[in-house]
Every structure is written in structure tokens, then in C-alpha cells.
C-alpha atoms as a PDB file:
ATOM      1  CA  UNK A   1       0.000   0.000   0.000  1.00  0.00           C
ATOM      2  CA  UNK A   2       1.157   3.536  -0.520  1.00  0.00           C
ATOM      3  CA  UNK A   3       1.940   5.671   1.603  1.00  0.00           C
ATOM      4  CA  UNK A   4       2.328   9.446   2.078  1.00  0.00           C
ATOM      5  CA  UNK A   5       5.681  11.341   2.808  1.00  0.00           C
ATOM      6  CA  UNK A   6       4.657  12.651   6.334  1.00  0.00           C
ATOM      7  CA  UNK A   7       5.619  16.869   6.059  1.00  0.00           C
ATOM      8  CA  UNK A   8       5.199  17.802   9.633  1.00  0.00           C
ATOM      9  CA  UNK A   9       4.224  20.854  10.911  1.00  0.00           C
ATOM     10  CA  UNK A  10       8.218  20.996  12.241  1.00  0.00           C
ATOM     11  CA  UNK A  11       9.598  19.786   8.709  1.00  0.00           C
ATOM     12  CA  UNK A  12      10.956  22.475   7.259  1.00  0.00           C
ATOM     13  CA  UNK A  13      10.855  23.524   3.467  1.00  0.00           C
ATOM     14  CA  UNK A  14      13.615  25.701   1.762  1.00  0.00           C
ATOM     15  CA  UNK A  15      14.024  26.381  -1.565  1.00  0.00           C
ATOM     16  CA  UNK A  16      16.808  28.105  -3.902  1.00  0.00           C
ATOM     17  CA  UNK A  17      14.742  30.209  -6.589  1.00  0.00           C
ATOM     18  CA  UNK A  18      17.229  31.864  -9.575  1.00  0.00           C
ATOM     19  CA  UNK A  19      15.816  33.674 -12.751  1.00  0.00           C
ATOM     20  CA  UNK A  20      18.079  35.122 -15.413  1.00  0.00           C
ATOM     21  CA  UNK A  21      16.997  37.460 -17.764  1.00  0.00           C
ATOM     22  CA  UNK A  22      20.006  39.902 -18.360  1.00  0.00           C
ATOM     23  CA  UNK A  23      23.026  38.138 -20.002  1.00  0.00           C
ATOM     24  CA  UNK A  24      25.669  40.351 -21.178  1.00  0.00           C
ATOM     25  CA  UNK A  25      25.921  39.738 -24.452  1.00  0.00           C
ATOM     26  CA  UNK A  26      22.782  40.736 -26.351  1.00  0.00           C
ATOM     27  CA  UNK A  27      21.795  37.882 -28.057  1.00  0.00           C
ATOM     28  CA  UNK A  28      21.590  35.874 -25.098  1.00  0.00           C
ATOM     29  CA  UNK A  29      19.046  38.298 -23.173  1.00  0.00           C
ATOM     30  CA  UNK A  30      15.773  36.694 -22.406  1.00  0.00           C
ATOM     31  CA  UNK A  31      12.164  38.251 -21.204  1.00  0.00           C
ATOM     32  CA  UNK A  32      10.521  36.596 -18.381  1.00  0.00           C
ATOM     33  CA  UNK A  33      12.972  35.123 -16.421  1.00  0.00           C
ATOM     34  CA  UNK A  34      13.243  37.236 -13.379  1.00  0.00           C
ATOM     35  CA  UNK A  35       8.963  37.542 -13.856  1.00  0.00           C
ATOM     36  CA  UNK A  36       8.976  33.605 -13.627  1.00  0.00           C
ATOM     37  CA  UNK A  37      11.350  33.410 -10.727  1.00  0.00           C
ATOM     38  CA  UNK A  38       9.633  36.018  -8.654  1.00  0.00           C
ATOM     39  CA  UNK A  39       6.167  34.718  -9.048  1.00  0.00           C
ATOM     40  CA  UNK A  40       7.210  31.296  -8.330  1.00  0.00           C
ATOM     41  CA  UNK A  41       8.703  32.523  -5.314  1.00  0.00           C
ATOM     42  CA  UNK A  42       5.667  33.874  -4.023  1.00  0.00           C
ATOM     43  CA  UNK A  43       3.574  31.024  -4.683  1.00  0.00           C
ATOM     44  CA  UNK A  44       6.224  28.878  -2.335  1.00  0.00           C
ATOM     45  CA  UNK A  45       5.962  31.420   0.446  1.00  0.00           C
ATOM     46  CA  UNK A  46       2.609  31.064   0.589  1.00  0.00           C
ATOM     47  CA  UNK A  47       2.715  27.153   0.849  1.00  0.00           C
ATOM     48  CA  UNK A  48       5.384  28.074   3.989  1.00  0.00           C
ATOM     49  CA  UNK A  49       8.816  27.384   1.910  1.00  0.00           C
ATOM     50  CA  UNK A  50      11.638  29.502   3.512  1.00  0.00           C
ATOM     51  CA  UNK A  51      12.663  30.902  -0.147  1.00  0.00           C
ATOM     52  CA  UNK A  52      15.819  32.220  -1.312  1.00  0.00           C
ATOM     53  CA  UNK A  53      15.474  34.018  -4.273  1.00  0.00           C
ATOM     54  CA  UNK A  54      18.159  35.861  -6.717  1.00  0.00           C
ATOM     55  CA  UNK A  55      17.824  37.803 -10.179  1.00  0.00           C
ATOM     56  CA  UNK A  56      20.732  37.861 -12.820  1.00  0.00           C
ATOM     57  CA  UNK A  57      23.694  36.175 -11.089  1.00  0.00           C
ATOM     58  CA  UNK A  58      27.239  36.724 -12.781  1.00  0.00           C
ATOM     59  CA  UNK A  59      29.470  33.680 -12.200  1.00  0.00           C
ATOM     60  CA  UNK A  60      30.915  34.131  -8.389  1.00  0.00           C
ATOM     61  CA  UNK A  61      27.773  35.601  -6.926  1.00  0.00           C
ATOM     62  CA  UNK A  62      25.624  32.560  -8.440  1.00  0.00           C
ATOM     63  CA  UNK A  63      28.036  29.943  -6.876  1.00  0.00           C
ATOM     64  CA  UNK A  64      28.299  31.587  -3.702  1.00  0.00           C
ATOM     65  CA  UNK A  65      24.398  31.503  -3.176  1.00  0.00           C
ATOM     66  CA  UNK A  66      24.016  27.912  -4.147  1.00  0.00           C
ATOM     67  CA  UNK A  67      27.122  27.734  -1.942  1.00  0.00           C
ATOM     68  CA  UNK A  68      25.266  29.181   1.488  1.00  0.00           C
ATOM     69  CA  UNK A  69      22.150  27.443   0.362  1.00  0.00           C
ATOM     70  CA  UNK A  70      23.626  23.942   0.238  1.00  0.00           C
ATOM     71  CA  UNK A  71      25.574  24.863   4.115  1.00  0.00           C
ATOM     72  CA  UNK A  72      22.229  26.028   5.382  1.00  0.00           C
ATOM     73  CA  UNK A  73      20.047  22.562   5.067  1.00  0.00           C
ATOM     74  CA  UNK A  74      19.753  20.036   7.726  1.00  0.00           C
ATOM     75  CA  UNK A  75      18.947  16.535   7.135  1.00  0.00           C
ATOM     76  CA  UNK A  76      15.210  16.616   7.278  1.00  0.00           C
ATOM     77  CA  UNK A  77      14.262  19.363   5.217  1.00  0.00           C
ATOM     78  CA  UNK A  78      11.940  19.225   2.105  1.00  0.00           C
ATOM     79  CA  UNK A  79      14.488  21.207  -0.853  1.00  0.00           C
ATOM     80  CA  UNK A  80      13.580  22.508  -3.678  1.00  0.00           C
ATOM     81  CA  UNK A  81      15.973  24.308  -6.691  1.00  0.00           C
ATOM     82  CA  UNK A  82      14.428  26.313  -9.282  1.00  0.00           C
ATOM     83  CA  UNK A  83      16.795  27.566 -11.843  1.00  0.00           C
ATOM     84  CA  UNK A  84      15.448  29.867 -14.858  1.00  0.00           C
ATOM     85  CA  UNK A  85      17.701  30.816 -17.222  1.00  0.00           C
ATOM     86  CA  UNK A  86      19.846  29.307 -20.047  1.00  0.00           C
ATOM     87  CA  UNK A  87      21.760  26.097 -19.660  1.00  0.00           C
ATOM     88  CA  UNK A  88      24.131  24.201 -21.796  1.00  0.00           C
ATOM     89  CA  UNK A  89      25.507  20.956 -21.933  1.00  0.00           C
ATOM     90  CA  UNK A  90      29.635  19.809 -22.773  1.00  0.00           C
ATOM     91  CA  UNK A  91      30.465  16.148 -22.606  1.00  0.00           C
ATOM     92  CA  UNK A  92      27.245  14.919 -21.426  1.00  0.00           C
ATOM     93  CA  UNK A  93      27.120  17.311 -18.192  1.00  0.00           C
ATOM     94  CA  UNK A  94      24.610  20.143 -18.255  1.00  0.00           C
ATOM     95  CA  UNK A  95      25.438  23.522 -17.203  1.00  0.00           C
ATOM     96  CA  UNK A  96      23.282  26.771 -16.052  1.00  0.00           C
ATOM     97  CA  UNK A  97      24.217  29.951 -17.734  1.00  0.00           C
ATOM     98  CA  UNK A  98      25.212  32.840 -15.600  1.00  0.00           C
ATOM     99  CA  UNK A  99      24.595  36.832 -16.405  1.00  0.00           C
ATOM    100  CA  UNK A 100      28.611  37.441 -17.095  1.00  0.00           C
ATOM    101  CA  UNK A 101      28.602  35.320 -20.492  1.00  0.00           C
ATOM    102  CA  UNK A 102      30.442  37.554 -22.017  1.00  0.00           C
ATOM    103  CA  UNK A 103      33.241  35.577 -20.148  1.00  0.00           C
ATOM    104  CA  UNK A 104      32.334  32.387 -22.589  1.00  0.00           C
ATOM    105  CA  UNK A 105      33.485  31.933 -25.870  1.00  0.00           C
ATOM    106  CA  UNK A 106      34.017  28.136 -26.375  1.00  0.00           C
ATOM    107  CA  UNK A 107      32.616  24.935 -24.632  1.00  0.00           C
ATOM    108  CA  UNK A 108      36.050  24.934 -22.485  1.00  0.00           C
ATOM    109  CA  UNK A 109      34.849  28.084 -21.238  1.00  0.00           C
ATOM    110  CA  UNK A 110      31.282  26.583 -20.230  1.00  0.00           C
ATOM    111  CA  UNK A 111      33.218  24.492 -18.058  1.00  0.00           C
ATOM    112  CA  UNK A 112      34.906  27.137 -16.128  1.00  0.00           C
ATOM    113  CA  UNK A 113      32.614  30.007 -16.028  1.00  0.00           C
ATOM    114  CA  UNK A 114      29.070  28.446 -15.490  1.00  0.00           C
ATOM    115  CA  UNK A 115      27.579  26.316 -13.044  1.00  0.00           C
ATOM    116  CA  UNK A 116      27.470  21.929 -13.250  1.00  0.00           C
ATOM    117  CA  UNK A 117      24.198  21.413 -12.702  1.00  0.00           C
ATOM    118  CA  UNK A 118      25.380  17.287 -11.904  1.00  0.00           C
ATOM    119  CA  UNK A 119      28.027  18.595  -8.967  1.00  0.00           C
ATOM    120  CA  UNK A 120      24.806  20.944  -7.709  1.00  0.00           C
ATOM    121  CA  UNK A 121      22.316  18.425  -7.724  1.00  0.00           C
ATOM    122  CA  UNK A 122      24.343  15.892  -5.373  1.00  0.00           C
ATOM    123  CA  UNK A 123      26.045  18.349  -3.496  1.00  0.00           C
ATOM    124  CA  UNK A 124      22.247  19.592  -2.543  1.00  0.00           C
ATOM    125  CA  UNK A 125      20.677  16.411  -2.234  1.00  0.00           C
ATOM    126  CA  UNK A 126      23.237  14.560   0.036  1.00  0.00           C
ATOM    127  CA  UNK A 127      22.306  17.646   2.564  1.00  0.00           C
ATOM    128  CA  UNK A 128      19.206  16.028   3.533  1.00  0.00           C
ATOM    129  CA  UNK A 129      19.096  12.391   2.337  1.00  0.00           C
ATOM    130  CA  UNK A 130      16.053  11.229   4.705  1.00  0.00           C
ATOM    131  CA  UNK A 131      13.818  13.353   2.869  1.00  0.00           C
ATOM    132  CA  UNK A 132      13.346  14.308  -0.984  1.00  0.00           C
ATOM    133  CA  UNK A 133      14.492  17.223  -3.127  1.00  0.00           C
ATOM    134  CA  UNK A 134      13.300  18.865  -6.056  1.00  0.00           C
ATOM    135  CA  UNK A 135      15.190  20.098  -8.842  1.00  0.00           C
ATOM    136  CA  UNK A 136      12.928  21.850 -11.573  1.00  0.00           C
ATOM    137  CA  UNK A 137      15.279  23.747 -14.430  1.00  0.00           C
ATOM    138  CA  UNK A 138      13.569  25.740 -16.554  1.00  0.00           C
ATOM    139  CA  UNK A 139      16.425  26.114 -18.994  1.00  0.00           C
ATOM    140  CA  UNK A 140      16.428  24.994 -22.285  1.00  0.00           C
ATOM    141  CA  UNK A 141      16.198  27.779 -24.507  1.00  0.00           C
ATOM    142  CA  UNK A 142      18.586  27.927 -26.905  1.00  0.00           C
ATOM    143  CA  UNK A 143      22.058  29.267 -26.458  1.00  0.00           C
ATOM    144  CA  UNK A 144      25.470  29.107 -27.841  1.00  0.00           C
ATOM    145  CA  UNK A 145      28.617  30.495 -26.890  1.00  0.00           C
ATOM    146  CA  UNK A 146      30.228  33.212 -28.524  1.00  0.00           C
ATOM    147  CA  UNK A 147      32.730  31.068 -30.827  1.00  0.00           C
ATOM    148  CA  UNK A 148      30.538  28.380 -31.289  1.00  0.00           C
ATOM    149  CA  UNK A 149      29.490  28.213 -35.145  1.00  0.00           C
ATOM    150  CA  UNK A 150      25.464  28.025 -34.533  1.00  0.00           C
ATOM    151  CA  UNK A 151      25.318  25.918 -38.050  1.00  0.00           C
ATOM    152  CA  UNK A 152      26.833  22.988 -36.082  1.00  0.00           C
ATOM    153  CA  UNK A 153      25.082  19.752 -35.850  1.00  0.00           C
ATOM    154  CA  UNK A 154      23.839  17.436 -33.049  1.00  0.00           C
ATOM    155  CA  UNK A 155      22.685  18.513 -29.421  1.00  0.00           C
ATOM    156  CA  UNK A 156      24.664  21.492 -29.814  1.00  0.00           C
ATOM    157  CA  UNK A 157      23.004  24.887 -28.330  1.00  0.00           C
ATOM    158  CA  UNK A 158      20.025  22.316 -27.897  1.00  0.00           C
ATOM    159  CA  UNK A 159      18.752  22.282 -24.466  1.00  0.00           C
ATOM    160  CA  UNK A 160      20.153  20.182 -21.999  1.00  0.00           C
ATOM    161  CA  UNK A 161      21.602  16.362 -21.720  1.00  0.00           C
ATOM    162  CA  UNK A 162      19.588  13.911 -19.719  1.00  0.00           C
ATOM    163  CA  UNK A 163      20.442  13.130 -15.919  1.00  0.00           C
ATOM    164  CA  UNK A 164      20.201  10.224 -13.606  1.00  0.00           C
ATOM    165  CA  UNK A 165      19.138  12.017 -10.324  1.00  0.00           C
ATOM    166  CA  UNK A 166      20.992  10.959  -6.756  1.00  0.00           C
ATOM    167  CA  UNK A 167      18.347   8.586  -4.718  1.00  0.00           C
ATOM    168  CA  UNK A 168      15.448  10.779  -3.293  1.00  0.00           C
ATOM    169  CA  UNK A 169      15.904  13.273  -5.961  1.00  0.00           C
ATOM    170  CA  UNK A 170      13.096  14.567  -8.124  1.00  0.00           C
ATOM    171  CA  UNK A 171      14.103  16.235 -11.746  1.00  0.00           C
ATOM    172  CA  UNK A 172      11.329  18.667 -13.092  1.00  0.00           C
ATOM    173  CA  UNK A 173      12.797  19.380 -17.053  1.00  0.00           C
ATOM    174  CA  UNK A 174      11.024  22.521 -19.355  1.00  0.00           C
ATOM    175  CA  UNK A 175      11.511  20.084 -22.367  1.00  0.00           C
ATOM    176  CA  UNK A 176      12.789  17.139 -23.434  1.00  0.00           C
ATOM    177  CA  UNK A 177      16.707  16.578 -23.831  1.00  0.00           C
ATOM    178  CA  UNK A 178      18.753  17.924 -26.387  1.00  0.00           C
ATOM    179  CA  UNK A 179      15.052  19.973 -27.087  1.00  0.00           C
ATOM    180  CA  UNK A 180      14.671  23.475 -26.146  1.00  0.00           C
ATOM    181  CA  UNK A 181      11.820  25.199 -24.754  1.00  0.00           C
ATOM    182  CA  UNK A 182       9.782  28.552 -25.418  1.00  0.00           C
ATOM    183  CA  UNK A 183      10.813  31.598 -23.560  1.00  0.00           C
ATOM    184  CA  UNK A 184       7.230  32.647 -23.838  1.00  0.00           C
ATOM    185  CA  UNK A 185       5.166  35.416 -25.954  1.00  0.00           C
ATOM    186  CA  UNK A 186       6.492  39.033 -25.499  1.00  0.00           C
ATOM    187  CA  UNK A 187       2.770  39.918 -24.262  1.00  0.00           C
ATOM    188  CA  UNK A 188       2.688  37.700 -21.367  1.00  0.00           C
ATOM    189  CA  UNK A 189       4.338  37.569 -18.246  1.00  0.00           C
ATOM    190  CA  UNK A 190       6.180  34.178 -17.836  1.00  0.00           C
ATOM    191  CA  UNK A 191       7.779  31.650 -19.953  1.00  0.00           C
ATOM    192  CA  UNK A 192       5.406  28.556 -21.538  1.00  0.00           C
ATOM    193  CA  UNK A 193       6.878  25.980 -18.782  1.00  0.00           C
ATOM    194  CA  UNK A 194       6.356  28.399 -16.104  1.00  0.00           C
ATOM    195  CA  UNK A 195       3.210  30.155 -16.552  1.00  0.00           C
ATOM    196  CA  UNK A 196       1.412  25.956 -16.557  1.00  0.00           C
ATOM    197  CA  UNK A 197       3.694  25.476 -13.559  1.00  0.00           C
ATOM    198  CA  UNK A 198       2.270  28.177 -11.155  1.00  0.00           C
ATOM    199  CA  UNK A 199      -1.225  27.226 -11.757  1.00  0.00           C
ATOM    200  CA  UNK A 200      -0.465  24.004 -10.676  1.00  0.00           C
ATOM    201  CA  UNK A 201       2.091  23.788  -7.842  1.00  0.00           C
ATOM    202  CA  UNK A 202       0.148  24.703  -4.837  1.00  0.00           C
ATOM    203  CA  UNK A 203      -2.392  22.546  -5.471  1.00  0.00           C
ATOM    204  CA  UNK A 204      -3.232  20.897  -2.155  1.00  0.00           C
ATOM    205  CA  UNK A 205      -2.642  17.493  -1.269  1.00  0.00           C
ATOM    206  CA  UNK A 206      -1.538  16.251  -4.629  1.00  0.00           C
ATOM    207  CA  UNK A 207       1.704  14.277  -5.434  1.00  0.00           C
ATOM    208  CA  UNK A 208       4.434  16.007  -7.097  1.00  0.00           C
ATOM    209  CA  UNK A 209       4.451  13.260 -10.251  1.00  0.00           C
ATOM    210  CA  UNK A 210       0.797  14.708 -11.059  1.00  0.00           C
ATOM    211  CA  UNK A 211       1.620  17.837 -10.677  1.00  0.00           C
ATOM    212  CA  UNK A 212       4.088  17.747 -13.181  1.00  0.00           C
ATOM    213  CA  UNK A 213       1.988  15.376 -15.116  1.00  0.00           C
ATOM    214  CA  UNK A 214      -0.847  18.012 -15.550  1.00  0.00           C
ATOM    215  CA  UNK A 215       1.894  21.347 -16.336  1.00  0.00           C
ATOM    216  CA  UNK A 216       3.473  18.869 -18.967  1.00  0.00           C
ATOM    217  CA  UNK A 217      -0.081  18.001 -20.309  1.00  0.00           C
ATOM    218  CA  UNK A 218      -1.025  22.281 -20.694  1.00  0.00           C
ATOM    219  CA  UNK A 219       2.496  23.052 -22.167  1.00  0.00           C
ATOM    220  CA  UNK A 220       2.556  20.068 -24.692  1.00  0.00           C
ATOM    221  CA  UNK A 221      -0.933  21.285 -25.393  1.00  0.00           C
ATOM    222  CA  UNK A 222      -0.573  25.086 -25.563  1.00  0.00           C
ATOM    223  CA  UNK A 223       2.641  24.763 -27.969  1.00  0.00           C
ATOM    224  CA  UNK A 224       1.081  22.383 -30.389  1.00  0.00           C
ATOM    225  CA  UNK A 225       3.018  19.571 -29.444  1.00  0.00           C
ATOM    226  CA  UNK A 226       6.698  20.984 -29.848  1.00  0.00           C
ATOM    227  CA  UNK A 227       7.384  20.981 -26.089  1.00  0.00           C
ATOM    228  CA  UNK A 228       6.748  17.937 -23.794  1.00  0.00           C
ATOM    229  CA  UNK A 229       8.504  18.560 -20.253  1.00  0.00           C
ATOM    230  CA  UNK A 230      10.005  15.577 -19.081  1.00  0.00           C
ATOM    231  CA  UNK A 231      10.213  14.369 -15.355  1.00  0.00           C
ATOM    232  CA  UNK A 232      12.882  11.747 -13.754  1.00  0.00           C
ATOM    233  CA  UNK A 233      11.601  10.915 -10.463  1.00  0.00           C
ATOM    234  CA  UNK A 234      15.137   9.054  -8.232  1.00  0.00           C
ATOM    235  CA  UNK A 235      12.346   9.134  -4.926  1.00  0.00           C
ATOM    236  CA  UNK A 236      12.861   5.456  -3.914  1.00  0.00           C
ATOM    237  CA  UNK A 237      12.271   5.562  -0.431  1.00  0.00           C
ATOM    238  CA  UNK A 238       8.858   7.472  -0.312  1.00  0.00           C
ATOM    239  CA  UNK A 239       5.294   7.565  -1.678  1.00  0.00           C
ATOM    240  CA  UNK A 240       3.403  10.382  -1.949  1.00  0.00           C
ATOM    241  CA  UNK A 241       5.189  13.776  -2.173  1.00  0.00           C
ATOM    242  CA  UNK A 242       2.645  16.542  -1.492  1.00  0.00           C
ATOM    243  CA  UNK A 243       4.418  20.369  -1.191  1.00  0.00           C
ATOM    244  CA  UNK A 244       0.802  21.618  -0.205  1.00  0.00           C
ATOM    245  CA  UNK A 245      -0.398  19.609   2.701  1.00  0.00           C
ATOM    246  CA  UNK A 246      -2.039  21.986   4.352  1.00  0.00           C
ATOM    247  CA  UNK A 247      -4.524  21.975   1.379  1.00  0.00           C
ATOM    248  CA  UNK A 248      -5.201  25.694   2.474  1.00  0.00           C
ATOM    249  CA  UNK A 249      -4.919  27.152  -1.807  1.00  0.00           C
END
């Protein structure tokens, strides 16, 4: 028989919440971003999630957040990381983009200046193994770095590569891999991914698979079929994964 994850009124919930929007070189600017990060913010608050939350990060700031964030969980806690932005992928490992790109020129330089999102994910989720964390990247628009010929072939400048997440770690993508995803219309206020994924994340007493089952239904569905989000769901030890117990939204 299943069984829920029991969040206690003592369990606490933190989450990291990024959105980058102003990337130094032009090409790579993007609209709703810091809209998508802020609104998703204050949809956590008001499920009780202690939130972080940072707009356009440059290289050093970026990794010392996710630096203090990682130092400040206790084994326990319910985590959640919610990157928006662009990513990249070199050699199979995925990458989030930040603000200072003008620092990146080749796929070497992805390496040195951005963040792993594979190092970030375990380094987060060994923090609190007896409970479950979330890792939803809303990243896969397409970007290249400066010296990179955009005429290439393959998974190049294509979204992100797929991941096999540590044990008790949930993986939210915006697309498929080596896809990318919509950054959204210029007349609304948040990206495709996004906009489905605030009108469903607070829904009470629902498990996070159909949550993400039901924002990957809408954005397949709003974008004609050219953008199926993908989840890959490493929660072993649980069952049911509500963020919204309190079923008060």
C-alpha cells in the first residue's frame, strides 16, 4: 500500500529560486525570467517554503548563493531548486548559464565560467538524504557560446543532456533533452513551462508526479506539441510527495 511522505508541521521547506533574464551579451538576453522566478517565489511562500530568491547572477555571486544554500540545510528538510535561465551541456554534463557570459566563448569556457548542474544536484541532495528534493530547471532555450558556429550539428546549443538524479531526488525538465523550450510570448508575463507550472504547484494534497503530469499536459498542449517537459523521479524511499499539505490554496 502507498503511503504518504509525512511533512510535519516541524519539517521544514527551503528552496533556492534563480531567474536570469540579463546576459551580457545581447543575443543571449531573455524576457521573463526574473517575472517567472519572482512569481514562483511567491507562490512557495505562501505554501510556507523559507525561499531564497536571486535575479541575474554573474558567475561568483551565483556559486556563492548555491554555496550558502547547500551549508544552510539540515537533514530533514523538504528542498527545492528552481533555476530559470539558459543552460548548456559539454560532454554529457549540463550547465546553467550565468549573467557574465560575455566571459564564454568556447565549450572549455562553459566548463569554467558556469555552473554543473550534476556537482549541484548531489552536493544539494546529500544535505538532507532522509527526505526528498526537487530540482525543476527551466532552462532549455537555446544558447550558444560566442565562438561556437550556430550551423553545427547534433545537441549542440540544444537544451540540456539527460540526468540520472541521486536517490530521493526529483528532476522537473522545461523540455525534453537535447530539445529546447519557449521563452514565452512578449505579451505575457512568464515563460510557456512556467506560466502551466504556477497554476499548478500549490495545489493541495496532490503528489508532485501529477503535478508535473498536468503542467506537462497544458504546455505540450498550448505549444502544439513541440514541447513535452520531461520528469525523472530518483524518490525510492517514499510515496506520496505533497508540497501543499495543508490543502489551504
Amino acid at each position: 500500500m502507498t503511503t504518504s511522505l509525512p511533512i510535519l508541521s516541524s519539517q521544514r521547506k527551503r528552496a533556492l529560486v534563480i531567474g536570469n533574464n540579463n546576459y551580457s551579451r545581447p543575443e543571449s538576453k531573455l524576457r521573463h525570467c526574473t517575472n517567472d522566478a519572482n512569481d514562483f517565489s511567491d507562490l512557495l511562500k505562501s505554501i510556507n517554503f523559507n525561499v531564497t530568491l536571486e535575479f541575474d547572477l554573474a558567475n561568483v555571486p551565483m556559486v556563492t548563493t548555491i554555496r550558502d544554500f547547500s551549508r544552510s540545510i539540515v537533514d530533514g528538510d523538504l528542498v527545492l531548486f528552481y533555476f530559470s535561465g539558459h543552460g548548456y551541456q559539454v560532454k554529457d554534463k549540463n550547465f546553467l548559464m550565468p549573467i557574465d557570459d560575455q566571459e564564454i566563448e568556447t565549450e572549455e569556457d562553459v566548463e569554467d565560467f558556469a555552473v554543473c548542474v550534476e556537482t549541484t544536484m548531489n552536493n544539494i541532495s546529500k544535505k538532507s538524504p532522509s527526505s526528498v528534493t526537487l530540482f525543476i530547471l527551466d532552462c532549455c532555450r537555446t544558447y550558444w557560446p560566442k565562438k561556437i558556429a550556430k550551423t553545427r550539428g547534433g545537441a549542440d546549443g540544444k537544451g540540456l543532456h539527460s540526468m540520472e538524479p541521486p536517490v530521493g531526488t526529483f528532476i522537473q525538465f522545461a523540455c525534453g533533452p537535447n530539445r529546447t523550450a519557449c521563452d514565452g510570448a512578449e505579451n505575457e508575463r512568464n515563460g510557456l513551462f512556467t506560466k502551466h507550472l504556477l497554476r499548478h504547484i500549490t495545489y493541495p494534497n496532490t503528489d508532485i508526479t501529477q503535478i508535473f503530469r498536468s503542467v506537462a499536459y497544458d504546455v505540450y498542449k498550448e505549444s502544439d506539441g513541440t514541447q513535452r517537459p520531461l520528469s525523472v523521479d530518483g524518490i525510492l524511499h517514499h510515496g506520496h510527495v505533497c508540497l501543499n499539505e495543508s490543502g489551504k490554496i
